[in-house]
Protein backbone atom coordinates (compact mmCIF):
# COMPACT_ATOMS: atom_id res chain seq x y z
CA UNK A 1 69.41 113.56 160.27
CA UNK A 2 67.37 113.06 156.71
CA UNK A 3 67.93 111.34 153.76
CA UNK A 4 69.65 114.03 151.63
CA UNK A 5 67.43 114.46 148.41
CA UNK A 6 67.80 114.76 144.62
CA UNK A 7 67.83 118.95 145.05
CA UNK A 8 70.73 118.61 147.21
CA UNK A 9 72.61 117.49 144.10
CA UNK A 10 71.80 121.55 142.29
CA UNK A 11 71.40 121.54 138.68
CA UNK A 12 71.59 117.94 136.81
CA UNK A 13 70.96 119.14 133.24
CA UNK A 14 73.87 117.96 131.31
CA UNK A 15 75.64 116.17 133.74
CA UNK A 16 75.75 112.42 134.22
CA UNK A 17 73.95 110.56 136.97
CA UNK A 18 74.61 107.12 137.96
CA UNK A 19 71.38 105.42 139.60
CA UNK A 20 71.71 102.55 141.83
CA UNK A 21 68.14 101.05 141.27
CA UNK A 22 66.88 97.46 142.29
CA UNK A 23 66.04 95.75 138.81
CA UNK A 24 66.42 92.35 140.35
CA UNK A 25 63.32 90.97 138.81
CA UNK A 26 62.23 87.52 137.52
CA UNK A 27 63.12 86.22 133.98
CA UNK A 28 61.28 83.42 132.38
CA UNK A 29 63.50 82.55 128.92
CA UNK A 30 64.83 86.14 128.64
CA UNK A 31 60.93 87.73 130.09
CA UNK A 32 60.36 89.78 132.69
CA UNK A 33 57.73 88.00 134.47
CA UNK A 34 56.64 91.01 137.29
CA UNK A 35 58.08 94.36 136.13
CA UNK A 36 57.18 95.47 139.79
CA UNK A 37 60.36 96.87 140.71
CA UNK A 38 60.86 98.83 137.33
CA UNK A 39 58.12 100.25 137.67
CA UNK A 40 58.85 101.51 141.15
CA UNK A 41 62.16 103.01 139.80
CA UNK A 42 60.30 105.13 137.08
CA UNK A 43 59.59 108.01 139.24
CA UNK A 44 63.30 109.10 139.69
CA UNK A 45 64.60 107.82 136.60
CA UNK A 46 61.81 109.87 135.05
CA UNK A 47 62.64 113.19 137.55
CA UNK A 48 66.30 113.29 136.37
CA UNK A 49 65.64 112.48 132.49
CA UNK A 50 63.04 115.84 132.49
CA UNK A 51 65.86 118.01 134.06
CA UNK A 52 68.34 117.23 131.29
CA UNK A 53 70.65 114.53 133.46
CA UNK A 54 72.34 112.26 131.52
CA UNK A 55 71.13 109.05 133.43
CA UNK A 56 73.43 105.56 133.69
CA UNK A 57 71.31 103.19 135.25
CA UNK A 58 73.12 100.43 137.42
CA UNK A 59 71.77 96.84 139.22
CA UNK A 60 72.54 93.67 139.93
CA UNK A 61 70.13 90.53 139.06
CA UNK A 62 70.00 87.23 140.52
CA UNK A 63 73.74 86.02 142.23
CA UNK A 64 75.89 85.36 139.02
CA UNK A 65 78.85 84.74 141.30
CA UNK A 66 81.12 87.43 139.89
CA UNK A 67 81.43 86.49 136.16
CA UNK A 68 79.47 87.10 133.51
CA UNK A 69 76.69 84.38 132.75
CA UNK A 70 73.49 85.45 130.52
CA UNK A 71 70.89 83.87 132.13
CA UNK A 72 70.98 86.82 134.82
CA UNK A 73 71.62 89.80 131.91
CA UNK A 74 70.20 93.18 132.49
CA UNK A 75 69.36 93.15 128.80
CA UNK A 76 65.65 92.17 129.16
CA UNK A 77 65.38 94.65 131.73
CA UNK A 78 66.88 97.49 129.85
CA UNK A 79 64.34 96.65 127.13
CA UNK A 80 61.37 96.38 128.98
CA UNK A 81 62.55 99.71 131.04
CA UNK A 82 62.51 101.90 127.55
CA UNK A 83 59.12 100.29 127.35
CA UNK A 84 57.77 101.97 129.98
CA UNK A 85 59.60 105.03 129.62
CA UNK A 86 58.41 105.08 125.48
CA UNK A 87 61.73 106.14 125.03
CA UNK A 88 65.39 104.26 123.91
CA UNK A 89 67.67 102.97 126.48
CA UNK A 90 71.29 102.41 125.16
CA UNK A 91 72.41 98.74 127.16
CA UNK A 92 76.06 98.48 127.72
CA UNK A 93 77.48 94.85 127.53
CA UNK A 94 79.55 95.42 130.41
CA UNK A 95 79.81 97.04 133.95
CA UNK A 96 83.04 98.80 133.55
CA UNK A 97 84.54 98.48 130.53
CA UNK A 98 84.55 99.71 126.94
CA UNK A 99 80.77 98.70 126.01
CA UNK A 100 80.03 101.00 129.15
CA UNK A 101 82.50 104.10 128.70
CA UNK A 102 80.92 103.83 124.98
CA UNK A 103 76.96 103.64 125.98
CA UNK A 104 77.96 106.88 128.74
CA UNK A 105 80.21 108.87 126.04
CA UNK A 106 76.97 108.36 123.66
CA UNK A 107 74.17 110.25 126.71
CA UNK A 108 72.57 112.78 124.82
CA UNK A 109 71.14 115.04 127.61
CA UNK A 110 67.83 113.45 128.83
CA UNK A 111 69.18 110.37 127.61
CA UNK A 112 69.53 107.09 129.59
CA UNK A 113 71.94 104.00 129.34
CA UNK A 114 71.75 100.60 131.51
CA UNK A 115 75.24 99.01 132.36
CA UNK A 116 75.24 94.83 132.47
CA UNK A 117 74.84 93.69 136.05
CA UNK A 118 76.65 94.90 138.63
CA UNK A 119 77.33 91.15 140.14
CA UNK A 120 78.81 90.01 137.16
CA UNK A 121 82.02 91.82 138.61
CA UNK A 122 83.55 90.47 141.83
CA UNK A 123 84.33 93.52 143.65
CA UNK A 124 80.43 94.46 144.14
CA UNK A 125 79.94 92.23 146.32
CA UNK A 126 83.56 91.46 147.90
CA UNK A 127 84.01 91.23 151.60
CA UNK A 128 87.37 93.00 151.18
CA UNK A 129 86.68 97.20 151.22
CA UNK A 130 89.59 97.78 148.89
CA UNK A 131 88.22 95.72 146.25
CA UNK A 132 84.52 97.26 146.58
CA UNK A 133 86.21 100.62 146.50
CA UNK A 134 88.61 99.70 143.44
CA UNK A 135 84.85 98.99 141.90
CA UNK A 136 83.27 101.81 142.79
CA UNK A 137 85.98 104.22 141.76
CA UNK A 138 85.61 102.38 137.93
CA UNK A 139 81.75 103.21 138.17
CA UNK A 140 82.59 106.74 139.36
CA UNK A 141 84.08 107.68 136.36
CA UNK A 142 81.00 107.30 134.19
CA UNK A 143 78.88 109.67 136.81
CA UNK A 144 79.02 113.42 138.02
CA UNK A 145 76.88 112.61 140.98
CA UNK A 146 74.99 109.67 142.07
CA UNK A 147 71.26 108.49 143.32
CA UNK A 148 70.87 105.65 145.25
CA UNK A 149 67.29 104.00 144.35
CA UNK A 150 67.50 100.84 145.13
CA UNK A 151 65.70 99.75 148.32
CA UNK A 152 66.05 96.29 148.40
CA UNK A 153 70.03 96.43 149.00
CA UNK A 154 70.50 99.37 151.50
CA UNK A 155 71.21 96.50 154.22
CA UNK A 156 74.10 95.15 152.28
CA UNK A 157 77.19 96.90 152.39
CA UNK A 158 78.58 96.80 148.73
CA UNK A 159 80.43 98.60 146.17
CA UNK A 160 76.90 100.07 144.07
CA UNK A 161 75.45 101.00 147.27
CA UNK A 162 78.06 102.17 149.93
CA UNK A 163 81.41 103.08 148.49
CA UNK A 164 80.26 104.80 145.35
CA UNK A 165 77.52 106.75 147.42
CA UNK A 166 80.61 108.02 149.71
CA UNK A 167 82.94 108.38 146.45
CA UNK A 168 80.49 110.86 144.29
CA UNK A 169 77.74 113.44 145.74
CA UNK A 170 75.13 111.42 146.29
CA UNK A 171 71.30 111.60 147.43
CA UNK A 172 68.43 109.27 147.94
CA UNK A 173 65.50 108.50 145.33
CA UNK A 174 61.74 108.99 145.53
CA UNK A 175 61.68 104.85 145.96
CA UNK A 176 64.23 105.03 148.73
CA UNK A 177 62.55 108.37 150.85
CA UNK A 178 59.03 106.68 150.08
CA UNK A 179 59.96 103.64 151.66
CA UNK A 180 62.16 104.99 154.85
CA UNK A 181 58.86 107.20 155.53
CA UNK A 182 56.56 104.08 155.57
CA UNK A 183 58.63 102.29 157.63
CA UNK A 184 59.37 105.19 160.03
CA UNK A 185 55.63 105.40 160.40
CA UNK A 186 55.86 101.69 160.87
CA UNK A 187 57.97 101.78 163.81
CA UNK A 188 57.60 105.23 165.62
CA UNK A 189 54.34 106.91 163.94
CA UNK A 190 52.16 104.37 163.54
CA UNK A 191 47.77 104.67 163.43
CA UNK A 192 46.08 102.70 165.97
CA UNK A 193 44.70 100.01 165.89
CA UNK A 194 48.20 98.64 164.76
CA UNK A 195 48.11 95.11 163.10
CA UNK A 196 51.09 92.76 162.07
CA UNK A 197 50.73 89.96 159.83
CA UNK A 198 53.86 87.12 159.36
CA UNK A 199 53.87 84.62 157.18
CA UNK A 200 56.63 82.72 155.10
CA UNK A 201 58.30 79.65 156.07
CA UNK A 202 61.02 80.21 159.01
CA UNK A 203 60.14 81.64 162.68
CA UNK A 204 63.70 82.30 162.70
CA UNK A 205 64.04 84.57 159.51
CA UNK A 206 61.26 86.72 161.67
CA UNK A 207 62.88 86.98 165.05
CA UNK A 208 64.23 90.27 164.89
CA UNK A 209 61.06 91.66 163.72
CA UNK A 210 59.07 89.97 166.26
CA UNK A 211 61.18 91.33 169.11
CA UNK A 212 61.54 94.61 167.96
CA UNK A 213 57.35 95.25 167.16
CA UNK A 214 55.85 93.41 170.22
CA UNK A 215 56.17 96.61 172.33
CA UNK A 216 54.54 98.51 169.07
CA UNK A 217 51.60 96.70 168.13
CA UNK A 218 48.11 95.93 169.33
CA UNK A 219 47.73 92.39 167.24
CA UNK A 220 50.44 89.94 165.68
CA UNK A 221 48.58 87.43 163.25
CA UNK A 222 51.11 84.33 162.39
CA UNK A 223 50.64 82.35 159.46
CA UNK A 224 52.77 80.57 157.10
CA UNK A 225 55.28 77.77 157.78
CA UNK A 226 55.69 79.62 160.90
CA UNK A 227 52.55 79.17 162.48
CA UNK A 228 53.63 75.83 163.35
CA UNK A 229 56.13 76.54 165.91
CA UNK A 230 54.17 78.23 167.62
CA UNK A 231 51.24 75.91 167.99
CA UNK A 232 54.03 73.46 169.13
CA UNK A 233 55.24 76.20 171.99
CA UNK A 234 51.65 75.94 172.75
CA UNK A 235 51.93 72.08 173.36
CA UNK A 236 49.99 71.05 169.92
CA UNK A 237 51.27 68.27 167.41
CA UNK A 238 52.07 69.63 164.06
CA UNK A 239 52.15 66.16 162.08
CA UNK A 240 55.15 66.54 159.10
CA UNK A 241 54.69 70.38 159.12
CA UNK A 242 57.52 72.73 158.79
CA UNK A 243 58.78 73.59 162.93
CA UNK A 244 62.33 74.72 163.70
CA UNK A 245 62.26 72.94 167.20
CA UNK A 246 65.19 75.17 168.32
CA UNK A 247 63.29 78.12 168.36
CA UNK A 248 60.22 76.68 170.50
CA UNK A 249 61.97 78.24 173.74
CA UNK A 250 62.17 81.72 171.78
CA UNK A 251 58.58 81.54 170.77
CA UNK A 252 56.67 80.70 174.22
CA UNK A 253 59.16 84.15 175.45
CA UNK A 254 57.03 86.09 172.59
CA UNK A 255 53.72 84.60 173.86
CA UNK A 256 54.54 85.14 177.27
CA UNK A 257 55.72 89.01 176.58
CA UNK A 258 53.05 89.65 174.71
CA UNK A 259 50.57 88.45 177.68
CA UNK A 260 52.36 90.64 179.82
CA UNK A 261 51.71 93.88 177.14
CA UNK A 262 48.53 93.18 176.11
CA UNK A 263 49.70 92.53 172.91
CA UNK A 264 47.15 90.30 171.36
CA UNK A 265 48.51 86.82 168.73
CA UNK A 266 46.09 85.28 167.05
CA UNK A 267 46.96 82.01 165.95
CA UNK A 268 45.09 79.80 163.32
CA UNK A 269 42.51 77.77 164.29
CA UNK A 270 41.97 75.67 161.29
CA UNK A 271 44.81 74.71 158.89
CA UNK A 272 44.80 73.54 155.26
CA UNK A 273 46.35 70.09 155.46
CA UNK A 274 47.74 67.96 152.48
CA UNK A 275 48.97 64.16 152.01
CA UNK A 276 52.36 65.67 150.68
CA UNK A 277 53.54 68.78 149.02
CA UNK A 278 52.01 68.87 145.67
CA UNK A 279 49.83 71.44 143.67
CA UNK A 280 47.32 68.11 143.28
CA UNK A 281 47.72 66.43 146.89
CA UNK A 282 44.83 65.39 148.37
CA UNK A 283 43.99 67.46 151.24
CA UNK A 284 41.45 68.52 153.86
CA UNK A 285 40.52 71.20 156.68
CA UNK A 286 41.79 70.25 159.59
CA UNK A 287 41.31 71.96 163.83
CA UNK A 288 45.26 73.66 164.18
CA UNK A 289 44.87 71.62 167.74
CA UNK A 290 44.48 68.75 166.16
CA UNK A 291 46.82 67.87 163.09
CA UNK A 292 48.27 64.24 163.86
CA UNK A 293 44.88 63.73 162.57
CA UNK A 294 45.20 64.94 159.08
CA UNK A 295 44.19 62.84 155.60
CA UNK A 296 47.49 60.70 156.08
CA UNK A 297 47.61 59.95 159.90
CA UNK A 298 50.83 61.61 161.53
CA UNK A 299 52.52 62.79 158.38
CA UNK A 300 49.71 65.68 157.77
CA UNK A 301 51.10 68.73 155.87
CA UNK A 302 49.93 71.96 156.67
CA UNK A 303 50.12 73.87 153.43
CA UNK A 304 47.71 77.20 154.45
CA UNK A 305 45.44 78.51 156.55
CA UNK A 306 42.08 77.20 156.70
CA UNK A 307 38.77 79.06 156.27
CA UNK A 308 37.96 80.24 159.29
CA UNK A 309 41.65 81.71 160.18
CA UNK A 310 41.25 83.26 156.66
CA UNK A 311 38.17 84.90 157.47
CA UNK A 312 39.04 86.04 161.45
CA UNK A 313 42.55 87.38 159.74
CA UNK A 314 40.57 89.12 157.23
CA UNK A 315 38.39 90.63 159.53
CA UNK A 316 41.10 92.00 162.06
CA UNK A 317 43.46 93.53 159.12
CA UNK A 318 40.40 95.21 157.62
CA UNK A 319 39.43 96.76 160.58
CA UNK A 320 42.78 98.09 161.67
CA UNK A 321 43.93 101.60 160.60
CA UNK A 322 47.67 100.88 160.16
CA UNK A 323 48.83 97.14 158.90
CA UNK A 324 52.46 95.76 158.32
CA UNK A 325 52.44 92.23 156.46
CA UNK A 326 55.55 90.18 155.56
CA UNK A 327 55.01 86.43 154.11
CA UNK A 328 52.22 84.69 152.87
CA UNK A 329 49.89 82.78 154.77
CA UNK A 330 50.29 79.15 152.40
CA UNK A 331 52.23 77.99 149.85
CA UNK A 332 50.47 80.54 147.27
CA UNK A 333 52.14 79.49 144.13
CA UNK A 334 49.67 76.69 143.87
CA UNK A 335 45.79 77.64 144.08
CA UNK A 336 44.67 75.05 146.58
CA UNK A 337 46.80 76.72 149.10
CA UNK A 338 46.37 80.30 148.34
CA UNK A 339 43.02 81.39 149.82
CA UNK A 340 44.40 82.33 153.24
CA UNK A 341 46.79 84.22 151.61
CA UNK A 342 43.57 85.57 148.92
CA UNK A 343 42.20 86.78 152.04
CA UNK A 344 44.85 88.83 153.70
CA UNK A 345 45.45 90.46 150.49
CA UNK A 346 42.28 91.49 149.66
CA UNK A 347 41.85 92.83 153.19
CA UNK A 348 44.57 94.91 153.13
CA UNK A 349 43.14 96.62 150.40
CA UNK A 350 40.06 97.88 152.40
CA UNK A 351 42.46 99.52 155.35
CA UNK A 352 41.02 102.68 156.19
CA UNK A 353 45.17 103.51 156.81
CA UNK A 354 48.23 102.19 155.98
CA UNK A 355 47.97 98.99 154.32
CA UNK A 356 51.81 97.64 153.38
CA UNK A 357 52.77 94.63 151.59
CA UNK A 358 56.60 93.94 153.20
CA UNK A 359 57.70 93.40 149.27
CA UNK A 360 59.76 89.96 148.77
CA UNK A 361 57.42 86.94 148.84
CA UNK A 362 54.33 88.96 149.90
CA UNK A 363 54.90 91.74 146.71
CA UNK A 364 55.03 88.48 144.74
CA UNK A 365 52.20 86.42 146.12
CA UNK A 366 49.75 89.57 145.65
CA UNK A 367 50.81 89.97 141.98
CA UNK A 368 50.60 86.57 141.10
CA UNK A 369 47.07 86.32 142.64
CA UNK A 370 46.18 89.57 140.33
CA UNK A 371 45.98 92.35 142.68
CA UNK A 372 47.64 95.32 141.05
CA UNK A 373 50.39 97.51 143.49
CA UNK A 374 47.88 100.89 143.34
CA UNK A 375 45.62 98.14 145.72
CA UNK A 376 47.46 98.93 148.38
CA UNK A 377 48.89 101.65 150.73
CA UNK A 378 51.99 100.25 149.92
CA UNK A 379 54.03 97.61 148.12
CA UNK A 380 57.47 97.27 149.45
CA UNK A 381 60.51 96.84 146.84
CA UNK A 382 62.69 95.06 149.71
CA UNK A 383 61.76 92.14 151.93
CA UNK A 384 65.05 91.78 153.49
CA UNK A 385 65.93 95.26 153.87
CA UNK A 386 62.07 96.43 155.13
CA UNK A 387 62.97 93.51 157.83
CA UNK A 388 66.00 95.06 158.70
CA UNK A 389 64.74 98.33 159.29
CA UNK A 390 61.96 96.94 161.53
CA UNK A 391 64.11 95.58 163.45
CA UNK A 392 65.61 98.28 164.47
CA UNK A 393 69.12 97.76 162.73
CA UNK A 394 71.68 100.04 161.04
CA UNK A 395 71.33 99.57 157.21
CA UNK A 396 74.80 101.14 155.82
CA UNK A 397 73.16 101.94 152.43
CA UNK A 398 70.61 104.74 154.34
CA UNK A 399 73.42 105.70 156.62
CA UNK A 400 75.79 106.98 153.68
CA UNK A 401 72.59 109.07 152.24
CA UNK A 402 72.65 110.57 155.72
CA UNK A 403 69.85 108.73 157.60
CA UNK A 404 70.44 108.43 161.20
């Protein structure tokens, strides 16, 4: 069954709309630093606003722990949102309460209000169902019908995203039916050749995803913290670098299963390795075989990708018609370790196909290195939930929209 859409909802003008978007963006001393994920909300905010809906705009930011504390207010957000819309958006100082019955009574049509963040109330994220639904029935109030926008929480099953979907007629955004059809191409559509590139810091945080795509893709490229447990399954010394020696046993089963498919993983060969993890540390290319030789004997760092990995990685992603990539290939946020992860980037922008950034860390890294979203095929708004859904799991904030 499909996502059931925005014109499933019948006329909007006049009536008010509460949409669940994802506005959990970075703030630098009240700044948005990467507007990415407004931006991506823009689309449906700006579909309802031109029919006449009276749009309340809801999201959580950060984890506030279920009281109110300013350093994670929606109030920057709300700002830089009527920004972008060149148009006022009324901000409501609370989620449920008399600042937000106030900003809702006060929707002209075509007008829009943001209510404070959802988290700052315990019941959005309670593990108890009767407290999430005592929430969403106090959000319900302020709403005729509902749109659920918000990507990067459809794997989490709370009050915003499942019980006020099932408590109001509800449909799924542009964001949300853009990103279920990538990943559906992802997973049971996808262009051949078919290229997979991990990065990020855990083998573990990727296992699902692993075991889920070998029987899908032609190439898996492993970078990141990652790579090292896997050149340790393959019997190589890894000096001080990040390995999760509990999943060595789970890793040579990958390398062996993907023998036996023809599933080709392309390690690094050459890894950037520092003295110690610092944005000045000394450092040096080193042979991936051979890292107990790095700058500072045993206690070599591996902090990217070397050169020559860069370049072969580069070389199979830009040559592959459909490419998946989750987690960057280095520790990005300082420039001596960010050219492997340069390189994937700017790869992915010359796919013939499908290019897609897996959002999270990877939506991040490519912003701060200056590549703009339009660079791609694809810039996912949710790491965790894109994860999910390649691995093949349930997420209960599609399932309410109808997605089976």
């Amino acid at each position: 069954m499909a996502l059931r859409t925005i014109e499933s909802l019948g006329d909007l003008s006049g009536r008010r709309v509460i949409v669940r978007c994802d506005l959990n963006v970075p703030l630098t001393d009240g700044v948005v630093t990467d507007d990415g994920r407004i931006r991506a909300s823009l689309p449906t905010l700006n579909a309802l606003l031109h029919r006449g809906a009276k749009v309340v705009v809801i999201s959580h930011l950060g984890r506030p722990e279920g009281a109110p504390d300013e350093r994670y207010s929606l109030r920057p957000v709300a700002q830089r949102l009527s920004e972008l819309l060149g148009a006022p958006v009324a901000f409501a100082s609370d989620t449920v309460g008399a600042s937000a019955a106030d900003a809702v009574r006060g929707l002209a049509d075509g007008g829009i209000a943001v209510l404070e963040n959802l988290r700052f109330n315990p019941g959005e994220t309670s593990k108890d169902a009767a407290e999430r639904q005592a929430f969403a029935d106090a959000l319900a109030t302020f709403g005729d019908a509902m749109v659920s926008d918000g990507f990067g929480v459809v794997h989490r099953k709370q009050a915003s995203v499942y019980e006020l979907a099932q408590t109001l007629p509800s449909a799924a955004g542009s964001l949300i039916s853009a990103e279920t059809d990538v990943l559906d191409r992802l997973t049971e559509r996808p262009e051949r050749p078919y290229t997979v590139v991990l990065g990020g810091s855990k083998v573990s945080d990727k296992l699902g995803v692993i075991a889920h795509l070998l029987p899908r893709v032609d190439r898996l490229l492993i970078g990141g913290g990652m790579l090292f447990t896997f050149l340790a399954a393959q019997g190589h010394k890894v000096g001080a670098s990040l390995l999760e020696a509990d999943q060595l046993d789970t890793v040579r089963g990958y390398l062996a299963e993907a023998e036996q498919r023809g599933v080709q993983i392309v390690l690094p060969t050459d890894v950037v390795v520092a003295e110690r993890f610092a944005a000045d540390a000394p450092h040096s290319v080193q042979r991936a075989d051979a890292l107990e030789e790095g700058p500072a004997g045993a206690s070599g760092l591996g902090l990217d990708i070397g050169p020559e990995t860069a370049a072969r990685f580069a070389e199979l992603v830009a040559s592959s018609t459909t490419v998946f990539w989750n987690g960057p290939m280095g520790v990005f946020e300082f420039p001596a370790f960010a050219g492997g992860t340069r390189a994937v980037a700017e790869a992915l922008t010359r796919v013939s196909g499908l290019g897609v950034v897996g959002g999270g860390d990877s939506a991040a890294a490519v912003r701060a290195l200056g590549f703009t979203d339009d660079d791609f095929g694809h810039v996912s708004t949710g790491g965790g939930a894109s994860l999910e859904f390649l691995e093949g799991k349930k997420l209960p904030g599609l399932e309410v929209l109808g997605w089976q």
